[in-house]
Protein backbone atom coordinates (compact mmCIF):
# COMPACT_ATOMS: atom_id res chain seq x y z
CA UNK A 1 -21.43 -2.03 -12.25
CA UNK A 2 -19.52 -3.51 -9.19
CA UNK A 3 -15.95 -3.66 -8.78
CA UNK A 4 -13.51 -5.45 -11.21
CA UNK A 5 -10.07 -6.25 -10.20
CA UNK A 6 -7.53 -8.42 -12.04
CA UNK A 7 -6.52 -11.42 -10.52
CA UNK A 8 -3.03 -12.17 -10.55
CA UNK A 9 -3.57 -15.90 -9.73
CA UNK A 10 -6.45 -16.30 -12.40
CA UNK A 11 -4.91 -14.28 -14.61
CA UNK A 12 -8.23 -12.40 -15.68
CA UNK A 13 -10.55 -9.80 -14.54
CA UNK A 14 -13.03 -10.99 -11.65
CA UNK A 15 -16.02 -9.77 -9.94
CA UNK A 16 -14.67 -8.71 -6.70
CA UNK A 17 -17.03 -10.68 -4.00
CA UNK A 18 -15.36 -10.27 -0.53
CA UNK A 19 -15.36 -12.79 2.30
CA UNK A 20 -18.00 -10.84 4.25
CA UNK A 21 -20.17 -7.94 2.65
CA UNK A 22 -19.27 -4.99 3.59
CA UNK A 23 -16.08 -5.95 4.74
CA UNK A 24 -12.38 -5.91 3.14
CA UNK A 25 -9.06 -7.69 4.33
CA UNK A 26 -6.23 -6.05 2.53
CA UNK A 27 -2.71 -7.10 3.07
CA UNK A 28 -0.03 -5.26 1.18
CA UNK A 29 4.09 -6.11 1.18
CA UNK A 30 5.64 -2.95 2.33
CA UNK A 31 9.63 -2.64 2.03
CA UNK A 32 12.35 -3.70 3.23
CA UNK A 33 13.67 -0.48 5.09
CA UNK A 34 17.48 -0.83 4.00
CA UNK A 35 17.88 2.14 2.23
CA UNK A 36 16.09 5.62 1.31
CA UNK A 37 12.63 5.25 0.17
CA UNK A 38 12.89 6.23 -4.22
CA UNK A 39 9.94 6.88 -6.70
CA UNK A 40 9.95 2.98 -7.38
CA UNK A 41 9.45 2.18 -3.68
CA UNK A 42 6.31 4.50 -3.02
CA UNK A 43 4.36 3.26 -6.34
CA UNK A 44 2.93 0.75 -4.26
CA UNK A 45 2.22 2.59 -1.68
CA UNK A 46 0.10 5.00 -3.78
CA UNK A 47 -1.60 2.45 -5.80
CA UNK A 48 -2.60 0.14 -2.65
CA UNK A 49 -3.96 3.27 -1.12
CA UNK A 50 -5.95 4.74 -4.17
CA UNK A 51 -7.74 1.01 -3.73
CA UNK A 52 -8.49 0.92 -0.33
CA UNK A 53 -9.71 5.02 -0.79
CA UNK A 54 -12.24 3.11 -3.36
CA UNK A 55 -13.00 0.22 -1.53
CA UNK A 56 -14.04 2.69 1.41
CA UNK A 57 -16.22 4.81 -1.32
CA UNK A 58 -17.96 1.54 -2.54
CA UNK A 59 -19.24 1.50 1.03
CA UNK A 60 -17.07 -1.07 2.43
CA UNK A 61 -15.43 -1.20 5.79
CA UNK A 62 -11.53 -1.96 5.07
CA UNK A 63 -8.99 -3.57 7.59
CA UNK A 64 -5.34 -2.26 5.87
CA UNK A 65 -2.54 -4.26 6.88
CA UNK A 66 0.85 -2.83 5.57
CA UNK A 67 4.53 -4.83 6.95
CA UNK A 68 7.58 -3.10 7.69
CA UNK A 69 10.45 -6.06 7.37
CA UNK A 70 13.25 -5.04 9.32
CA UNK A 71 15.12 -8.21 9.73
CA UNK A 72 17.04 -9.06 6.52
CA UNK A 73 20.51 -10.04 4.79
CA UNK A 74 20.09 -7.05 2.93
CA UNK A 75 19.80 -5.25 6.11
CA UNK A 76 22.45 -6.91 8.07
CA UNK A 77 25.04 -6.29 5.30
CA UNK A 78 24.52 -2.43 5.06
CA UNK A 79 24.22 -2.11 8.58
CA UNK A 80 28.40 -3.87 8.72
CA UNK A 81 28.97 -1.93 6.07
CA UNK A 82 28.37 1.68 7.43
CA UNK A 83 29.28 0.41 10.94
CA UNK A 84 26.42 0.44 13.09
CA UNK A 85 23.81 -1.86 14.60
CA UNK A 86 21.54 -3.32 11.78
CA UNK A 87 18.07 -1.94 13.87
CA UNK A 88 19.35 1.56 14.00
CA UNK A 89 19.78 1.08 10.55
CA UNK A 90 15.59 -0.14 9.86
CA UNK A 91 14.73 2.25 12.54
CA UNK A 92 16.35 5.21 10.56
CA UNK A 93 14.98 4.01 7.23
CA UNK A 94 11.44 3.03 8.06
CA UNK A 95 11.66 7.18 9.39
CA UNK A 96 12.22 8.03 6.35
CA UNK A 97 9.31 5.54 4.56
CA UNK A 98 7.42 7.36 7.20
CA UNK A 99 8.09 11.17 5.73
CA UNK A 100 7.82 9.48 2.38
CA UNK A 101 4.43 8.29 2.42
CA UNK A 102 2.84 11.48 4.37
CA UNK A 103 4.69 13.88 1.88
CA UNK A 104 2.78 12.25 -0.64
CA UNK A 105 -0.70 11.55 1.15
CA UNK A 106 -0.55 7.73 1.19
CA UNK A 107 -3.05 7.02 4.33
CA UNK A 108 -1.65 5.03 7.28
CA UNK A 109 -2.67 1.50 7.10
CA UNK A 110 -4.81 -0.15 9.72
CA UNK A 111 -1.91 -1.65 11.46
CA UNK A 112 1.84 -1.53 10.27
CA UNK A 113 3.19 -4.59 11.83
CA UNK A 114 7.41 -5.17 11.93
CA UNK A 115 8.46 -8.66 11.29
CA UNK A 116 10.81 -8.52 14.33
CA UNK A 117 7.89 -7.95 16.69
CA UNK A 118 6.37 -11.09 15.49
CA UNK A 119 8.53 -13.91 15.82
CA UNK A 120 6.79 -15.81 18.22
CA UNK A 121 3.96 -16.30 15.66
CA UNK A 122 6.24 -17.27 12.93
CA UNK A 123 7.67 -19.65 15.29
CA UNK A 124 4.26 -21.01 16.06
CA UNK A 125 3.78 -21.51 12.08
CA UNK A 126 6.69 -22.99 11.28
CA UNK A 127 6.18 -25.43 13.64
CA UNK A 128 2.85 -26.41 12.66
CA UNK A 129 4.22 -27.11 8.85
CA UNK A 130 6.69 -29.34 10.74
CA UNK A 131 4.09 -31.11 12.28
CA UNK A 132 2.33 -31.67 9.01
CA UNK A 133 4.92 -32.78 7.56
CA UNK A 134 5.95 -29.75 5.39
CA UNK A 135 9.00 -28.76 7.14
CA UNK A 136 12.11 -30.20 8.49
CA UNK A 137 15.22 -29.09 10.72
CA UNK A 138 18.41 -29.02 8.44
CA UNK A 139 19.90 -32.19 9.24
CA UNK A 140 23.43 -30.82 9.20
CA UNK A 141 22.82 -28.56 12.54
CA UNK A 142 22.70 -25.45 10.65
CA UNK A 143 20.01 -24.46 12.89
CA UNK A 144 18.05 -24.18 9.95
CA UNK A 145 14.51 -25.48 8.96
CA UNK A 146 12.82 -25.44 5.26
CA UNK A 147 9.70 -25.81 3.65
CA UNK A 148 9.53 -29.07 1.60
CA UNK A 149 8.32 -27.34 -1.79
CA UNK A 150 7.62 -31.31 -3.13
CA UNK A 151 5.45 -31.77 -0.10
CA UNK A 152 3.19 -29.53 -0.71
CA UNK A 153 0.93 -30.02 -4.14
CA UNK A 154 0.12 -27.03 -5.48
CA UNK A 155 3.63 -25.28 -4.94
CA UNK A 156 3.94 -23.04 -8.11
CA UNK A 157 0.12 -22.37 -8.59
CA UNK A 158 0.14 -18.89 -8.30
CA UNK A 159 2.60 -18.48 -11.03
CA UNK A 160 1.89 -21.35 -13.23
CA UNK A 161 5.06 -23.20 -12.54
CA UNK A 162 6.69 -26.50 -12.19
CA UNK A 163 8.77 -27.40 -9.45
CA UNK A 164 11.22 -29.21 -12.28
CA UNK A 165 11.57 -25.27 -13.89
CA UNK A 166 12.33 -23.41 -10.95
CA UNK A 167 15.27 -22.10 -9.90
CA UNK A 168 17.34 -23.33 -6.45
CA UNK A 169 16.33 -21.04 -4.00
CA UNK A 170 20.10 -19.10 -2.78
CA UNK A 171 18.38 -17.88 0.87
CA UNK A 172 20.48 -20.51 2.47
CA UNK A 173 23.29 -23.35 2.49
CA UNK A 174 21.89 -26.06 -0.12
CA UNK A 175 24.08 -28.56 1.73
CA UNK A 176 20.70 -29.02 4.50
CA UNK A 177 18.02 -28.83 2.01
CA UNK A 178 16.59 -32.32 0.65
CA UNK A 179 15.68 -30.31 -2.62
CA UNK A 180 17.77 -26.96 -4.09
CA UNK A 181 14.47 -25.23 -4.20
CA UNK A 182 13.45 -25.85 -0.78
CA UNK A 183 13.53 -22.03 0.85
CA UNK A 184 14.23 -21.22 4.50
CA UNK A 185 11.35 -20.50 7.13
CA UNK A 186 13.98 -19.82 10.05
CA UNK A 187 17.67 -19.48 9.61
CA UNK A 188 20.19 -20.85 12.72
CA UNK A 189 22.17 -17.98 14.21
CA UNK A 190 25.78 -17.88 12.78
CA UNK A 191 27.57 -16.37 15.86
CA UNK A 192 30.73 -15.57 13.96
CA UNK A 193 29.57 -13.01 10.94
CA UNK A 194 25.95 -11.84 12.69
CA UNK A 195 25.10 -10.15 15.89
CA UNK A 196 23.47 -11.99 18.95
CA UNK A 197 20.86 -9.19 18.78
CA UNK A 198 19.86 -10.37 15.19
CA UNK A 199 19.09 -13.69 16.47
CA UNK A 200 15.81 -15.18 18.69
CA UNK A 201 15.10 -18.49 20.77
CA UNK A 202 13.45 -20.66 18.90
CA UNK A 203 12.92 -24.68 19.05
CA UNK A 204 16.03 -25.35 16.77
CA UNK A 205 18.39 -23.09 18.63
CA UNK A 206 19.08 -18.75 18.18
CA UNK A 207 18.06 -17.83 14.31
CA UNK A 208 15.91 -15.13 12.89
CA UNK A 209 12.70 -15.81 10.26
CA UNK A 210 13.00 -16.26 6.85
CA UNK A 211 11.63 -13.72 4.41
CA UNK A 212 8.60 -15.54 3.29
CA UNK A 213 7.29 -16.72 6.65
CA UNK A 214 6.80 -13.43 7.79
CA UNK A 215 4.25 -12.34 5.78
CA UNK A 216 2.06 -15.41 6.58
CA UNK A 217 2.32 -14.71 10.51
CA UNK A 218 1.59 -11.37 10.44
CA UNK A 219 -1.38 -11.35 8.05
CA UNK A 220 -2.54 -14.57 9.92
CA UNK A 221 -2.68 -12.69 13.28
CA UNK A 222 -4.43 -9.13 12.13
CA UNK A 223 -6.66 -10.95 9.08
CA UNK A 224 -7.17 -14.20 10.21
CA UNK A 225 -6.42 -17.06 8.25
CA UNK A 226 -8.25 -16.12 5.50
CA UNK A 227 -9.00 -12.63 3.94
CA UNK A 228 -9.80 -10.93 0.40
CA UNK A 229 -6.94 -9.66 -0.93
CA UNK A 230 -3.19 -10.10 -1.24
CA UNK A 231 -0.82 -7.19 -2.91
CA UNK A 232 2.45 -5.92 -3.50
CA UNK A 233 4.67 -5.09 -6.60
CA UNK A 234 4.98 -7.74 -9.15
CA UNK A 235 8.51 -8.56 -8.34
CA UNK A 236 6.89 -10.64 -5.19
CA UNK A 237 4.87 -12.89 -7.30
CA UNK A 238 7.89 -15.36 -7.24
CA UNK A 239 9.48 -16.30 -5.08
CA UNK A 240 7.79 -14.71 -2.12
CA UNK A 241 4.36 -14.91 -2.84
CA UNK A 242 4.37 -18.26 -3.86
CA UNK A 243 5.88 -19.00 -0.97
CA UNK A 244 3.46 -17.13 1.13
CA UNK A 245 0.73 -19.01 -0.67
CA UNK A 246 2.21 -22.10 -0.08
CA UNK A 247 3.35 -22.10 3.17
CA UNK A 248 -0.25 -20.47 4.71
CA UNK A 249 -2.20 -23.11 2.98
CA UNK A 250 0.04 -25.84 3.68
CA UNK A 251 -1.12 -24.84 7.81
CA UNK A 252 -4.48 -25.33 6.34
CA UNK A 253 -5.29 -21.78 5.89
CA UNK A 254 -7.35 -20.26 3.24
CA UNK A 255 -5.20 -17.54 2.58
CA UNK A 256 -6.05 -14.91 -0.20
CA UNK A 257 -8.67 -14.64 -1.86
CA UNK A 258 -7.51 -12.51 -5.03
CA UNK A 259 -4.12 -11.09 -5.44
CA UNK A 260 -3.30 -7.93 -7.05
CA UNK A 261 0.13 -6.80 -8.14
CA UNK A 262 1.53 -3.47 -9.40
CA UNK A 263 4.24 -2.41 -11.98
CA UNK A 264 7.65 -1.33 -12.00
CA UNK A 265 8.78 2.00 -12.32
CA UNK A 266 12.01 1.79 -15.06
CA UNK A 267 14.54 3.67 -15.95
CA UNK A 268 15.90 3.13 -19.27
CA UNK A 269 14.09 0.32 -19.43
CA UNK A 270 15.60 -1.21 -16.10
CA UNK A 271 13.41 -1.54 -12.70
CA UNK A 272 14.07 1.05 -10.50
CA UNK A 273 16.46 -0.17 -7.86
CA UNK A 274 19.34 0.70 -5.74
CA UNK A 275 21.05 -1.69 -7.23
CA UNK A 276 21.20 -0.44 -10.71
CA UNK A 277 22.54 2.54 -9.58
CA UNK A 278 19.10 4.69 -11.15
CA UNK A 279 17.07 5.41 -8.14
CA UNK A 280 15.66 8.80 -7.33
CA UNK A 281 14.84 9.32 -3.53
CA UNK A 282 11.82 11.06 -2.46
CA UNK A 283 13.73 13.97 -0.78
CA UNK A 284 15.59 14.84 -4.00
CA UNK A 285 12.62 14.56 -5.81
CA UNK A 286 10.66 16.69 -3.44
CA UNK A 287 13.03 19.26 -3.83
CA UNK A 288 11.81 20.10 -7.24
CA UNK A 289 8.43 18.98 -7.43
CA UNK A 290 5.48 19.14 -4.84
CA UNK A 291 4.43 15.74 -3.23
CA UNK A 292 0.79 16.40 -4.86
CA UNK A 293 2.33 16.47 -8.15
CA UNK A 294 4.30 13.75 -7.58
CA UNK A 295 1.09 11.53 -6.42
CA UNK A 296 -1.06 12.58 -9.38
CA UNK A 297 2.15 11.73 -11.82
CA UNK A 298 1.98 8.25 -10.36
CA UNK A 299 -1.71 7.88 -10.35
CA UNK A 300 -2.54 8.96 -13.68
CA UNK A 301 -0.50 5.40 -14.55
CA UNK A 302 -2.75 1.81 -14.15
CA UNK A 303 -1.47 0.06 -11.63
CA UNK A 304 -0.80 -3.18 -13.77
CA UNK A 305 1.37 -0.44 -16.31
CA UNK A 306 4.44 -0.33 -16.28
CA UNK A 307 6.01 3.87 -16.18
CA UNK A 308 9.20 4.68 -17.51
CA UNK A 309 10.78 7.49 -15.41
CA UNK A 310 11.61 10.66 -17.17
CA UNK A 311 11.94 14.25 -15.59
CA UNK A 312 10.35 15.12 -18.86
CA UNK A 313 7.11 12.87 -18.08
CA UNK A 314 6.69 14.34 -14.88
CA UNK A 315 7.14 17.92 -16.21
CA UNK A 316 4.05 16.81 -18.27
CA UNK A 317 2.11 15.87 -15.45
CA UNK A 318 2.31 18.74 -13.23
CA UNK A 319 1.66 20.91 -16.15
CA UNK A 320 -1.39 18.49 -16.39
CA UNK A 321 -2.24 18.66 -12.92
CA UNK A 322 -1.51 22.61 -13.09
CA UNK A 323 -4.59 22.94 -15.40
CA UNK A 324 -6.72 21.30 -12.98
CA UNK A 325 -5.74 23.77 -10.18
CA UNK A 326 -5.88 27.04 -12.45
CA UNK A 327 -9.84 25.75 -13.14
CA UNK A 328 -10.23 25.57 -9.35
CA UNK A 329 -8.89 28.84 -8.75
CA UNK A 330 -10.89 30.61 -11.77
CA UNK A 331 -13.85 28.99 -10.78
CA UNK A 332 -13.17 30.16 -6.99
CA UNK A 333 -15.34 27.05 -5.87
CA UNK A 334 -17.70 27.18 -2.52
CA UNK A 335 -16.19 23.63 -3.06
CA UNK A 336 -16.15 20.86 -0.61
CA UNK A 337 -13.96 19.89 2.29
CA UNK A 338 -11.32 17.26 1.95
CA UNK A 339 -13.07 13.71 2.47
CA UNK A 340 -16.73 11.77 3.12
CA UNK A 341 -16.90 11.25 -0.73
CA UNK A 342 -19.67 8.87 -2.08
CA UNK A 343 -20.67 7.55 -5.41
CA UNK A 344 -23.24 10.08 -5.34
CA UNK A 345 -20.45 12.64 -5.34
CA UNK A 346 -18.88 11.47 -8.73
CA UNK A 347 -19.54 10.91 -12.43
CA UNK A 348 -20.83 7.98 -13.85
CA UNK A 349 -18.12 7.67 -16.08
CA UNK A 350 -15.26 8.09 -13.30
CA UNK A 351 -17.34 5.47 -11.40
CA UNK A 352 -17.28 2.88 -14.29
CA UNK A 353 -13.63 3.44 -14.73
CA UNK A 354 -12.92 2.83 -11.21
CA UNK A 355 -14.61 -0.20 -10.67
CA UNK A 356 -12.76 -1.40 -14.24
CA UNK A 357 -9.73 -3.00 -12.20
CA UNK A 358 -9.13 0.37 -10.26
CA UNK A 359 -9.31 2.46 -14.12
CA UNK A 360 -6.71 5.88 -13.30
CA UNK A 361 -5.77 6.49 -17.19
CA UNK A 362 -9.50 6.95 -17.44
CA UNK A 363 -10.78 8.19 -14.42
CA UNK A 364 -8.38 10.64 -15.00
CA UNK A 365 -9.55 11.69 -18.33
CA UNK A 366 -13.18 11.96 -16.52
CA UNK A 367 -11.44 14.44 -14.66
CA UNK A 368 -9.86 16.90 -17.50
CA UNK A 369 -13.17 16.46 -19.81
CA UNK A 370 -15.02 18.13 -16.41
CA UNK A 371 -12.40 20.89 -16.16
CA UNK A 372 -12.81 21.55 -19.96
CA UNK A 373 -16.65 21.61 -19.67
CA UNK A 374 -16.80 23.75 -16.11
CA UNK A 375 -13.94 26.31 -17.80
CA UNK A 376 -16.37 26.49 -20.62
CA UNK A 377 -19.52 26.95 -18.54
CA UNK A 378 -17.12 30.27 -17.12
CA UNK A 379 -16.29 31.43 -20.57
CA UNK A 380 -19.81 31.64 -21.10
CA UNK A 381 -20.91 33.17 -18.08
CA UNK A 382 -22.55 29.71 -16.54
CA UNK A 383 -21.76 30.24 -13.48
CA UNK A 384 -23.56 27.65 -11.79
CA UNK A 385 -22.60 24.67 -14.11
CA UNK A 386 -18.90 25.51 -13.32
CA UNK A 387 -19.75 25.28 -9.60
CA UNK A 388 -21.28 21.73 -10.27
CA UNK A 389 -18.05 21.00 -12.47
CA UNK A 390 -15.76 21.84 -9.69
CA UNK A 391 -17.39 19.96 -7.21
CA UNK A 392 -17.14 16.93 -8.87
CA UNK A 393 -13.61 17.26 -9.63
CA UNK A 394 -12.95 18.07 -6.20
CA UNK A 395 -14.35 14.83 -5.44
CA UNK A 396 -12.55 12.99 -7.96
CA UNK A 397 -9.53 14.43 -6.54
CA UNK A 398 -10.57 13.45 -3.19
CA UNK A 399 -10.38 9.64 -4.38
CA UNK A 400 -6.89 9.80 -5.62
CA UNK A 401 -5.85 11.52 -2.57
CA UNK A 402 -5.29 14.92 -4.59
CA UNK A 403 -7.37 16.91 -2.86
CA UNK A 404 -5.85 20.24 -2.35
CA UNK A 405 -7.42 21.32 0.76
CA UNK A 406 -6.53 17.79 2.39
CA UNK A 407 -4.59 19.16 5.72
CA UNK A 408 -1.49 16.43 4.54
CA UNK A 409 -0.26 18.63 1.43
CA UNK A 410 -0.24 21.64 4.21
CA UNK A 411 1.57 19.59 6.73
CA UNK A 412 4.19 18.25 4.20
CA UNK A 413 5.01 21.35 2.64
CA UNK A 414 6.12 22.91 6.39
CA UNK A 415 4.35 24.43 8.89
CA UNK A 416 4.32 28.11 7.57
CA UNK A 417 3.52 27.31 4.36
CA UNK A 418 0.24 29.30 5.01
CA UNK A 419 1.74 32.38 6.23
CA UNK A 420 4.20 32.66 3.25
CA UNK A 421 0.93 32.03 0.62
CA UNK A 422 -0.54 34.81 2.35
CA UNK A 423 2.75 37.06 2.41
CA UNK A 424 3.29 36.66 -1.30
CA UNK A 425 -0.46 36.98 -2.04
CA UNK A 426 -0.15 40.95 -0.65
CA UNK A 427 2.98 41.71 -2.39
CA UNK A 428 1.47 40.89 -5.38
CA UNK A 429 -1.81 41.78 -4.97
CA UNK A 430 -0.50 45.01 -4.54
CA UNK A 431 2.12 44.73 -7.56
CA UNK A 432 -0.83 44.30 -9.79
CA UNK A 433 -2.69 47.06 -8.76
CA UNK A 434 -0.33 49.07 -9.32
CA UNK A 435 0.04 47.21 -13.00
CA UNK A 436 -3.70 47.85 -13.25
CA UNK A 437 -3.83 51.59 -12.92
CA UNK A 438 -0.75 51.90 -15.17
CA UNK A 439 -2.97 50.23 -18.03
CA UNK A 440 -5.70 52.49 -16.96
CA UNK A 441 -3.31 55.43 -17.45
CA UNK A 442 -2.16 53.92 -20.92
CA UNK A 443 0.91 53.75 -19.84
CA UNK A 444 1.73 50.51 -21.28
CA UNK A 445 5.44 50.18 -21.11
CA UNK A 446 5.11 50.58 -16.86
CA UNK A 447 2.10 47.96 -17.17
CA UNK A 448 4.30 45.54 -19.11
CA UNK A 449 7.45 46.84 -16.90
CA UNK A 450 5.89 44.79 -13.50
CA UNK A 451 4.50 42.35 -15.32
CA UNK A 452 8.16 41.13 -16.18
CA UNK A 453 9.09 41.79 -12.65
CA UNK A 454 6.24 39.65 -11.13
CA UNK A 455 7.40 36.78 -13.90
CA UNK A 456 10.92 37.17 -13.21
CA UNK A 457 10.05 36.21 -9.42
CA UNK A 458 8.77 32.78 -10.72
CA UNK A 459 4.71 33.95 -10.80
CA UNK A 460 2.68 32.96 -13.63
CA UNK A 461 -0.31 35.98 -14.15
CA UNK A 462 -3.47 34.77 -15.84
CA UNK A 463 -5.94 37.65 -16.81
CA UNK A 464 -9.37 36.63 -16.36
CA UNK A 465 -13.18 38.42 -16.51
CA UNK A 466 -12.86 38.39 -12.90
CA UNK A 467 -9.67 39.91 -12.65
CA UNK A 468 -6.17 39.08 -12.75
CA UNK A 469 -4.80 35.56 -10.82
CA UNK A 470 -1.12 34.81 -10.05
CA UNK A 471 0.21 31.16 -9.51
CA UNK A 472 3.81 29.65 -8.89
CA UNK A 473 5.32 29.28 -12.43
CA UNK A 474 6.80 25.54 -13.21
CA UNK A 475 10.46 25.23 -12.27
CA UNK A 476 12.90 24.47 -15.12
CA UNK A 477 15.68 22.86 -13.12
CA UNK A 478 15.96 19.31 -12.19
């Protein structure tokens, strides 16, 4: 079976054929680095990079192309607001992004290219659509220029829309558009409310780019002007994407070949946003919950699902993802080191789910029924089937970026992470062997005595035929 994805544009499930066998183009919206990175934010992050982890497995080799934008309003207005210049503002928040993604494994891209180190090829595009007639200077010396959204055929193909039904577009001043729903693809500098050092040279006087056009420069210039496959969270498709679309192909570029777009992440049935006032940043979160459990509560979701955020949900997922671990441990696997997976490595089943529009709910269900089946294989003394049975789920893991032997979980956890595992694994080592020869004296109540001590410290023990095994128990605070 060969890979599946569903196709935003199409609106069904499609064989995925790339440009070139064997090779991927993958260009993904990153954020807008305004604020603190919160759960919402990185579910596109994990998602894009479980896909290209599978498109790498399937054999392929994958160019990754993640933006930063770092020119905005949005940006511009905190920055005034808390008083300082709007790029130490993006600089300090894409830091943060930064920390964000490594504390919870998501892969560097290829390239992460910054909208504000890219002007001269938006400039370069925008003045091409002028020249074919799909742009125009604001006539009221604005500075401006626009897209002409009536010049352009298919605008409103990748959502299914008319021009008549849409919306007026509220980036700019309607006064210089010739139609409300024209959108801006540079905006003239406006010396009295913005800073010279948000504005470039450009053709039609000082300005900065428009949202939309710099997505189309930048995955012009690393993908070339056409390339398989378009993402972001579904909150793009309109207007940005269709503007992307639109604008690209209006230059005469190809443009995407699929486009795939994730869920929200809600809260009381609301998209996660700063702007509702529900967000949950990853350093809070990270404060109670490891960034491995975090990751595999967000995988375990399809992509195309949406999750409503509960600490209750996530409780249920590391207890989930706690199972897995305590098989690993009991099983005490030769195992295998953190990467190099191929389809030779996995079950059929997790294969076929996979290449089912990028399956998690049921990949991940391959993964408990081969915990349940290798912790049986130990019950009954099978020693080598639960070897088999761990090695596959370490591979599994290994595709979802769960690994637990990947070198990023020991990196984002602190540098001496190590050294305390091994400090607390010879206290209590030593705490149950001194339990041990209290049950071999019968004295039960001093057995049972440091027990309760070793559980009052927060340490789960398990007794098992090959001895007793501690592990952190599961916080109750939030």
């Amino acid at each position: 079976m060969s890979l599946r994805i569903y196709d935003t544009a199409t609106r069904e499930v499609r064989d995925f054929v790339p440009l070139v066998e064997g090779k991927v183009g993958l260009y993904v919206c990153g954020l807008t680095v305004q604020s603190e990175p919160h759960v919402g934010h990185v579910r596109s992050g994990v998602n894009f990079d479980v896909l290209q982890r599978w498109l790498r497995v399937l054999g392929n080799d994958v160019t990754f192309i993640r933006n930063t934008t770092d020119i905005d309003d949005k940006i511009l207005a905190k920055a005034a607001e808390q008083g300082r210049p709007w790029y130490n503002l993006a600089y300090d928040m894409h830091r943060e992004l930064t920390k964000a993604y490594a504390a919870l494994n998501v892969a560097a891209p290829t390239y992460e290219p910054a909208a504000t180190g890219h002007v001269p090829e938006m400039v370069e595009l925008i003045e091409a659509l002028i020249e074919r007639g799909h742009a125009y200077p604001a006539a009221d010396g604005s500075g401006d220029v626009y897209f002409d959204v009536r010049s352009f055929a298919d605008y409103g193909a990748l959502t299914r829309q008319k021009v008549e039904d849409m919306e007026a577009a509220p980036d700019a001043d309607p006064r210089g558009k010739r139609d409300p729903r024209d959108f801006a693809l540079w905006k003239g500098w406006k010396s009295a409310t913005e800073p010279r050092t948000a504005s470039w040279p450009s053709p039609w006087g000082r300005g900065r780019p428009g949202w939309h056009i710099e997505c189309s420069a930048m995955a012009a210039k690393y993908l070339g002007d056409a390339f398989d496959i378009h993402g972001g969270g579904m909150d793009l498709r309109f207007p940005h994407h269709e503007n992307e679309q639109a604008q690209s192909r209006a230059a005469g570029q190809g443009f995407a070949s699929y486009w795939m777009h994730n869920a929200w992440i809600t809260t009381a049935g609301e998209k996660m946003s700063k702007s509702l006032g529900n967000s949950l940043t990853i350093p809070a979160v990270l404060q109670k919950y490891r960034g491995i459990e975090l990751r595999y509560y967000l995988v375990q979701a399809h992509y195309r699902s949406h999750v409503e955020f509960s600490f209750e949900a996530l409780d249920e997922a590391v207890t989930g993802f706690g199972r897995i671990e305590s098989f690993l441990e009991r099983v005490d696997a030769d195992g295998r080191a953190a990467g190099g997976v191929t389809l030779a490595d996995l079950p059929d089943a997790f294969v076929a789910a996979m290449n089912d529009d990028i399956g998690t709910p049921a990949a991940v269900a391959v993964i408990h029924d081969t915990v349940r089946a290798g912790n049986k294989a130990l019950a009954d003394g099978d020693d080598a089937t639960a070897q088999r049975a761990a090695k596959e789920v370490l591979a599994m893991l290994d595709v979802f970026g769960l690994h637990p032997a990947d070198p990023a979980w020991a990196q984002g956890a602190g540098g001496d992470t190590d050294r305390l595992t091994e400090a607390v694994d010879a206290l209590v080592a030593g705490l149950l062997e001194q339990r041990q020869q209290a049950r071999a004296d019968k004295d039960f109540a001093a057995a049972d005595a440091i027990r309760d001590r070793i559980k009052a410290a927060g340490i789960e023990i398990e007794d098992t035929p090959q001895g007793p095994r501690w592990s952190l128990g599961q916080s109750s605070t939030h």
